[in-house]
N, C-alpha and C. Protein backbone atom coordinates (compact mmCIF):
# COMPACT_ATOMS: atom_id res chain seq x y z
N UNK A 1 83.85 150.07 -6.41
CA UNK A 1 84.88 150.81 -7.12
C UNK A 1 84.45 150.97 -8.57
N UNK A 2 84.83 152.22 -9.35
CA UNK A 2 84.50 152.22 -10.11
C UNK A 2 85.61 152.71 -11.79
N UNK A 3 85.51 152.57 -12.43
CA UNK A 3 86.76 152.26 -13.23
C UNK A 3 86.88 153.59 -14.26
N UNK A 4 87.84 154.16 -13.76
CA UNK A 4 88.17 155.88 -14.69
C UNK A 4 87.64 157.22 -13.83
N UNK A 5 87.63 157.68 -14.33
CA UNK A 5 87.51 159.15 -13.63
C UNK A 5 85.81 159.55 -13.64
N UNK A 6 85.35 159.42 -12.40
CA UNK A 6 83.77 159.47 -12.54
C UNK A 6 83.54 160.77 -11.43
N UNK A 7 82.42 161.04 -11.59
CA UNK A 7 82.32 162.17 -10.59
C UNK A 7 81.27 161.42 -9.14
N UNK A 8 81.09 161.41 -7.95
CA UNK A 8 81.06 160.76 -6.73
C UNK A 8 79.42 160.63 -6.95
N UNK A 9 78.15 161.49 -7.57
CA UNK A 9 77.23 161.69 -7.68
C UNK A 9 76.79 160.96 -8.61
N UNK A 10 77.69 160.90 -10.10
CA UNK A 10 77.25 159.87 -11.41
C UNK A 10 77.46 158.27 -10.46
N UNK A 11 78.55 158.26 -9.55
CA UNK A 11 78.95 156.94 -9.13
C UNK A 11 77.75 156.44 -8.53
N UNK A 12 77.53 157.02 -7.44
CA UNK A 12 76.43 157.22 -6.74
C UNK A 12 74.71 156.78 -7.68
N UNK A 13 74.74 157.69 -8.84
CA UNK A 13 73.10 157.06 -8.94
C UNK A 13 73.46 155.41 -9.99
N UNK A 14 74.89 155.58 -10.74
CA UNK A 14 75.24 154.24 -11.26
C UNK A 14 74.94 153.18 -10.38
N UNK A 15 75.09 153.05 -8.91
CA UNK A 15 75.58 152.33 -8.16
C UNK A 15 73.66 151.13 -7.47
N UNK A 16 73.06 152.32 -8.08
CA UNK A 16 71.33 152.14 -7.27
C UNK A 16 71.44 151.33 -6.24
N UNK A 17 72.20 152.12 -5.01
CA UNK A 17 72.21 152.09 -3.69
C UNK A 17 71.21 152.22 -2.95
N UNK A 18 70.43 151.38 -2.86
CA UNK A 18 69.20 151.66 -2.06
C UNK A 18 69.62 152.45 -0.15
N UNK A 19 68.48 153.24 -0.06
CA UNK A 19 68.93 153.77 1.06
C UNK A 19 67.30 153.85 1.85
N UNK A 20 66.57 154.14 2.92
CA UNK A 20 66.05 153.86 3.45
C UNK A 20 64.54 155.26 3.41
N UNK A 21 63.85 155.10 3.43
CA UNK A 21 63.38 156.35 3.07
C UNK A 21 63.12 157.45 4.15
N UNK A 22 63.41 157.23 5.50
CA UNK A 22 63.49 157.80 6.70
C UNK A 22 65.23 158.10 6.90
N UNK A 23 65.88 157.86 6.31
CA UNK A 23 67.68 158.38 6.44
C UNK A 23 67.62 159.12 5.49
N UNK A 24 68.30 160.37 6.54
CA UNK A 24 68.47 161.51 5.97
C UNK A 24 69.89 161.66 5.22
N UNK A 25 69.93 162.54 3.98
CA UNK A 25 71.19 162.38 3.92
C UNK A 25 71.60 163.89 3.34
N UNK A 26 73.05 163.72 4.56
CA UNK A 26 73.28 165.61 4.22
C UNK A 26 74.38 165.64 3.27
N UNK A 27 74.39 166.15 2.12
CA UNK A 27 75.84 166.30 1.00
C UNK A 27 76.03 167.41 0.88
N UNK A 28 77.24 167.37 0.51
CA UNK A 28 77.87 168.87 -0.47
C UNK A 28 76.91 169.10 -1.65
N UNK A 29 77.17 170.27 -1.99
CA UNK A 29 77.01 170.93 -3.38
C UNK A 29 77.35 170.16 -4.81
N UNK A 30 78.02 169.37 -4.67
CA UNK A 30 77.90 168.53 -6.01
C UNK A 30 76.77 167.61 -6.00
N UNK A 31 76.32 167.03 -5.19
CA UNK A 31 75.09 166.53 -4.88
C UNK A 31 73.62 166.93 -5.88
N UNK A 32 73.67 167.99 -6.28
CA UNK A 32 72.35 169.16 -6.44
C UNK A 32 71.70 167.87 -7.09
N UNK A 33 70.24 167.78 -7.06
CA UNK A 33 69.56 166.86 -7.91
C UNK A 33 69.21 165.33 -7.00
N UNK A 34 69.81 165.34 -5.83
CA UNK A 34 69.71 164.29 -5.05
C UNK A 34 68.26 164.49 -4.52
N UNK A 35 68.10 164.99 -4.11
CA UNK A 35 66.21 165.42 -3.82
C UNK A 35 65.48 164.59 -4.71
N UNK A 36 65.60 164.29 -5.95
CA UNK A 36 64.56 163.92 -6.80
C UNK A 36 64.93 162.62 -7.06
N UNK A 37 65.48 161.54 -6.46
CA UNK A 37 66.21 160.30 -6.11
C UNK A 37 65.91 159.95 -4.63
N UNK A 38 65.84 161.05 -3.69
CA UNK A 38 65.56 160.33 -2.48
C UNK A 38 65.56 162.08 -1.80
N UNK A 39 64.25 161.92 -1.18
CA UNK A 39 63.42 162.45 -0.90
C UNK A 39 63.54 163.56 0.30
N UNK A 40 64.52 162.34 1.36
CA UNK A 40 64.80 163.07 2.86
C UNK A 40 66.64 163.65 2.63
N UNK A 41 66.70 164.25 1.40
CA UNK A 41 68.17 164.49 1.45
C UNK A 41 68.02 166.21 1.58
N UNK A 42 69.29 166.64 1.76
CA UNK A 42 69.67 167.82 1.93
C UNK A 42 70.88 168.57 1.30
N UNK A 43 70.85 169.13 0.72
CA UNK A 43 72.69 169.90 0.05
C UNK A 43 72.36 170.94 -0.02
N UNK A 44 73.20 171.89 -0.07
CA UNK A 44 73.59 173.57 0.60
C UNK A 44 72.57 174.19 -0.59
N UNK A 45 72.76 175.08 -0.45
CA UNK A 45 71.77 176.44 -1.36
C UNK A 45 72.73 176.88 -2.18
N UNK A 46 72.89 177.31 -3.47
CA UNK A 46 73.66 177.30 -4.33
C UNK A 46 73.00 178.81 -4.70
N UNK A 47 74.38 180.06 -4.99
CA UNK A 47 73.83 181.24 -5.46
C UNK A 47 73.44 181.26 -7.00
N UNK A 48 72.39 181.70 -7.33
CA UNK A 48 72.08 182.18 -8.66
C UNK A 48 72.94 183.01 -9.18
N UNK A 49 72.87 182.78 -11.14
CA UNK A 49 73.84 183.81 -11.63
C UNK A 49 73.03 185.26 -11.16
N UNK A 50 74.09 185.69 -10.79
CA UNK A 50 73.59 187.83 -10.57
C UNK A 50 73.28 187.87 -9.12
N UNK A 51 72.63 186.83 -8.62
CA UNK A 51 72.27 187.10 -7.37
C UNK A 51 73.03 186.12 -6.03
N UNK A 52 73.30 187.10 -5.25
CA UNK A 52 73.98 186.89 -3.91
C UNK A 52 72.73 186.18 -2.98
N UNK A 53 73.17 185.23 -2.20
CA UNK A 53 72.61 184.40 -1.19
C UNK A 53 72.50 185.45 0.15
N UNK A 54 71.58 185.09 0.52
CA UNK A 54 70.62 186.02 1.56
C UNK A 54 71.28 184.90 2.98
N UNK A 55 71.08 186.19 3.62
CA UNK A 55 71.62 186.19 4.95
C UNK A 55 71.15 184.70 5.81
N UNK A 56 69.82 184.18 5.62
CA UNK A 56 69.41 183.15 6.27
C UNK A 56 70.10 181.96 5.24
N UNK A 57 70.12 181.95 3.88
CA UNK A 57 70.39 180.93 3.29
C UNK A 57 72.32 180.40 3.56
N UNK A 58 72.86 181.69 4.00
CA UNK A 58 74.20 181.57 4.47
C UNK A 58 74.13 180.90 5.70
N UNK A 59 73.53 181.31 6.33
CA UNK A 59 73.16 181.02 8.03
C UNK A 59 72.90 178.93 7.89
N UNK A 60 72.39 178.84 6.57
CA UNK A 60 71.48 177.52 6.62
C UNK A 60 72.52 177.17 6.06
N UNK A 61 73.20 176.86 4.94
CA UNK A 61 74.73 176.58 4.58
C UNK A 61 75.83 176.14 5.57
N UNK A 62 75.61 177.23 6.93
CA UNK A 62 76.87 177.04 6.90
C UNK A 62 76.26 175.98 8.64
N UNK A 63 75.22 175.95 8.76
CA UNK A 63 74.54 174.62 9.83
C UNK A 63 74.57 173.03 8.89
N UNK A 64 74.71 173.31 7.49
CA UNK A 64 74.83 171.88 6.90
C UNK A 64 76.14 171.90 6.93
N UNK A 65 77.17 172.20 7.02
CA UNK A 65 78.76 172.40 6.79
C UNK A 65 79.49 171.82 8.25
N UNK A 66 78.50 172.48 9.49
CA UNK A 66 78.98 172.29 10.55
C UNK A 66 78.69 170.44 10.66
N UNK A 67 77.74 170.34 10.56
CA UNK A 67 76.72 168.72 10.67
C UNK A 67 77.83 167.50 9.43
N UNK A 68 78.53 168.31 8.46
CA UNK A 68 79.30 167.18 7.76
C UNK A 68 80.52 167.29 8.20
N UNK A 69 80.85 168.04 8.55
CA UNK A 69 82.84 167.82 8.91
C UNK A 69 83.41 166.95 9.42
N UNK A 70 82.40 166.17 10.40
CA UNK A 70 83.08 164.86 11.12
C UNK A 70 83.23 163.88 9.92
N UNK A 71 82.22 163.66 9.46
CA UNK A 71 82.18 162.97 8.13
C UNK A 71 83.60 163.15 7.38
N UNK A 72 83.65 164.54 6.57
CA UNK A 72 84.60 165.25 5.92
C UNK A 72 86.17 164.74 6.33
N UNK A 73 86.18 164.83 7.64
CA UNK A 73 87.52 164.64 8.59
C UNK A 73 88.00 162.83 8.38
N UNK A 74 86.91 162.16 8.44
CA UNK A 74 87.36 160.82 8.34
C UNK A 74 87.88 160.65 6.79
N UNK A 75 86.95 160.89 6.02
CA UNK A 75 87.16 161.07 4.53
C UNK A 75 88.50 161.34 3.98
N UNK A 76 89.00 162.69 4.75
CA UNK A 76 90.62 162.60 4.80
C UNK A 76 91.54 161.97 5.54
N UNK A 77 91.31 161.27 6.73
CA UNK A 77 91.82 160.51 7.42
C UNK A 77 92.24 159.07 6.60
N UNK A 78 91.10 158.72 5.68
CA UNK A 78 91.19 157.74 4.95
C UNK A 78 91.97 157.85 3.60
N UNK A 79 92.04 159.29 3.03
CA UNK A 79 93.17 159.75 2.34
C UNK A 79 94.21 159.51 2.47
N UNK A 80 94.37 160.06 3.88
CA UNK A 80 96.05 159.93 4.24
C UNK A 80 96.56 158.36 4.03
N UNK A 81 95.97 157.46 4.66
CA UNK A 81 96.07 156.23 4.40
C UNK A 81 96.39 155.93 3.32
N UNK A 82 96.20 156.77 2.07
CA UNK A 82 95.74 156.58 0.39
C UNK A 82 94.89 155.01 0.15
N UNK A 83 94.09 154.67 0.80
CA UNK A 83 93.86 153.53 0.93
C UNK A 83 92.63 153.84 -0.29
N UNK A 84 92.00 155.25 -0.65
CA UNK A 84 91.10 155.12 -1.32
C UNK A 84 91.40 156.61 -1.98
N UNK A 85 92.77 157.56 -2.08
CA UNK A 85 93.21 158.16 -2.67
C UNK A 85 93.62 157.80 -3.90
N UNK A 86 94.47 156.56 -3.93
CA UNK A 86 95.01 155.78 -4.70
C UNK A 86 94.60 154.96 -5.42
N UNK A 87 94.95 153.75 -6.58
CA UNK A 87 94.29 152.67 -6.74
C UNK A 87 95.20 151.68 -5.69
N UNK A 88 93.97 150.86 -5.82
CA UNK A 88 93.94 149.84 -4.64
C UNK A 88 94.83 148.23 -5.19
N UNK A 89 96.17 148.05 -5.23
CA UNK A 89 96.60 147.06 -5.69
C UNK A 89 96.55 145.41 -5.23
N UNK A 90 95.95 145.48 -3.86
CA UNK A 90 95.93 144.24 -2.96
C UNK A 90 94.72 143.31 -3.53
N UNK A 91 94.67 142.44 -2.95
CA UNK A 91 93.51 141.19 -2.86
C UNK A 91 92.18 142.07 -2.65
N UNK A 92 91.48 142.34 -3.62
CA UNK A 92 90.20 142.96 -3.21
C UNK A 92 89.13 142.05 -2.43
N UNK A 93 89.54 141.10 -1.75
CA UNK A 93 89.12 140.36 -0.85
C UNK A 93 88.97 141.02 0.57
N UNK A 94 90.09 141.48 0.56
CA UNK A 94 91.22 142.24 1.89
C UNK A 94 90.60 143.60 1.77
N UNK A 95 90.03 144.14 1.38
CA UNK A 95 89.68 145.59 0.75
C UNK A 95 88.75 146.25 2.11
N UNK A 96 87.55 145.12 2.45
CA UNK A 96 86.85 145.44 3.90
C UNK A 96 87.90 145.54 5.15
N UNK A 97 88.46 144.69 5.30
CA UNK A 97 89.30 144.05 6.41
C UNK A 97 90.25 145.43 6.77
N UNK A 98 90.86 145.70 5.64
CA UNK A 98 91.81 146.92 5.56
C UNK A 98 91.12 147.93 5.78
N UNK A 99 90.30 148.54 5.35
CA UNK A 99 89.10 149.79 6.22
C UNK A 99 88.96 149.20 7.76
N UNK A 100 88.30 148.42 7.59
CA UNK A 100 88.27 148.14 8.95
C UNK A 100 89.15 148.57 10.07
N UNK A 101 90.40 147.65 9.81
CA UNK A 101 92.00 148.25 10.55
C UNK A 101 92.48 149.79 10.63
N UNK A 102 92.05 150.49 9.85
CA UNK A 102 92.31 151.57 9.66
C UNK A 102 91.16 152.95 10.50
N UNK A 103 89.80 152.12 10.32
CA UNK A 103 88.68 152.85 11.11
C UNK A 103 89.13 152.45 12.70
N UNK A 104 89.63 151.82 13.06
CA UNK A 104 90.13 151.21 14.28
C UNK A 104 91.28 152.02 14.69
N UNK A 105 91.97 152.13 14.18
CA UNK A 105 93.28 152.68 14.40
C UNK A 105 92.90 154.50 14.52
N UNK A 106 92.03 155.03 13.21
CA UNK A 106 91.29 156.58 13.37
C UNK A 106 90.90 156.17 14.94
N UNK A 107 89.62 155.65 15.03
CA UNK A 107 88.58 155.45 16.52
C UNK A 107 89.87 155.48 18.25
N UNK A 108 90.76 154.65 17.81
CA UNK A 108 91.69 154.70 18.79
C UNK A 108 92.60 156.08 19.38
N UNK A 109 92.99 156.61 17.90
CA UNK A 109 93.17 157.95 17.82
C UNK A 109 92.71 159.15 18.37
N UNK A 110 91.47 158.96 18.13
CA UNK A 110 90.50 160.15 18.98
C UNK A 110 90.18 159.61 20.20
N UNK A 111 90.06 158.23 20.48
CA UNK A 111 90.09 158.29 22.14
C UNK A 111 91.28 159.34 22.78
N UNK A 112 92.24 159.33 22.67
CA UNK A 112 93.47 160.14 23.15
C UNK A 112 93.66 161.00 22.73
């Protein structure tokens, strides 16, 4: 967690999260610059000023878009919860445990 209003990418290289150099990792567009931090990543194609994105680079956009939504979907699932919308007032002890219960309860969800 991190304290004030940060953007997910500054958190991110603050954080020097080591990650594996064979995991790939697919992000959004705020991402841009992750390439030069780790190597096997990927984020959308971003249009230049004046110029419109070409038919394949849309095509390639919108195959990284399809590949994050499951992702995306939990992300708000965990919203709704406000478990990480919000600040977090409990025992930050309890902080795993409570994801946990909650990824359980999503996972149960989509069985049915």
């Amino acid at each position: 967690m991190d304290k004030g209003r940060n953007h997910d990418f500054k958190v991110f290289k603050s954080s020097k999260f080591k990650t594996l150099k064979f995991i790939k990792i697919v992000a959004d567009s705020g991402y841009q610059g992750l390439q030069k931090i780790h190597a096997n990543s990927v984020t959308p194609i971003k249009k230049k000023r004046k110029q419109k994105l070409t038919t394949e680079d849309k095509n390639y956009n919108r195959l990284l878009a399809q590949k994050r939504v499951a992702n995306e979907n939990v992300i708000g699932m965990l919203k709704r919860f406000k478990i990480i919308s919000d600040r977090y007032r409990n025992r930050h002890k309890r902080f795993g445990l409570r994801i946990n219960l909650i990824a359980g309860t999503y996972n149960l969800e989509l069985k049915y």
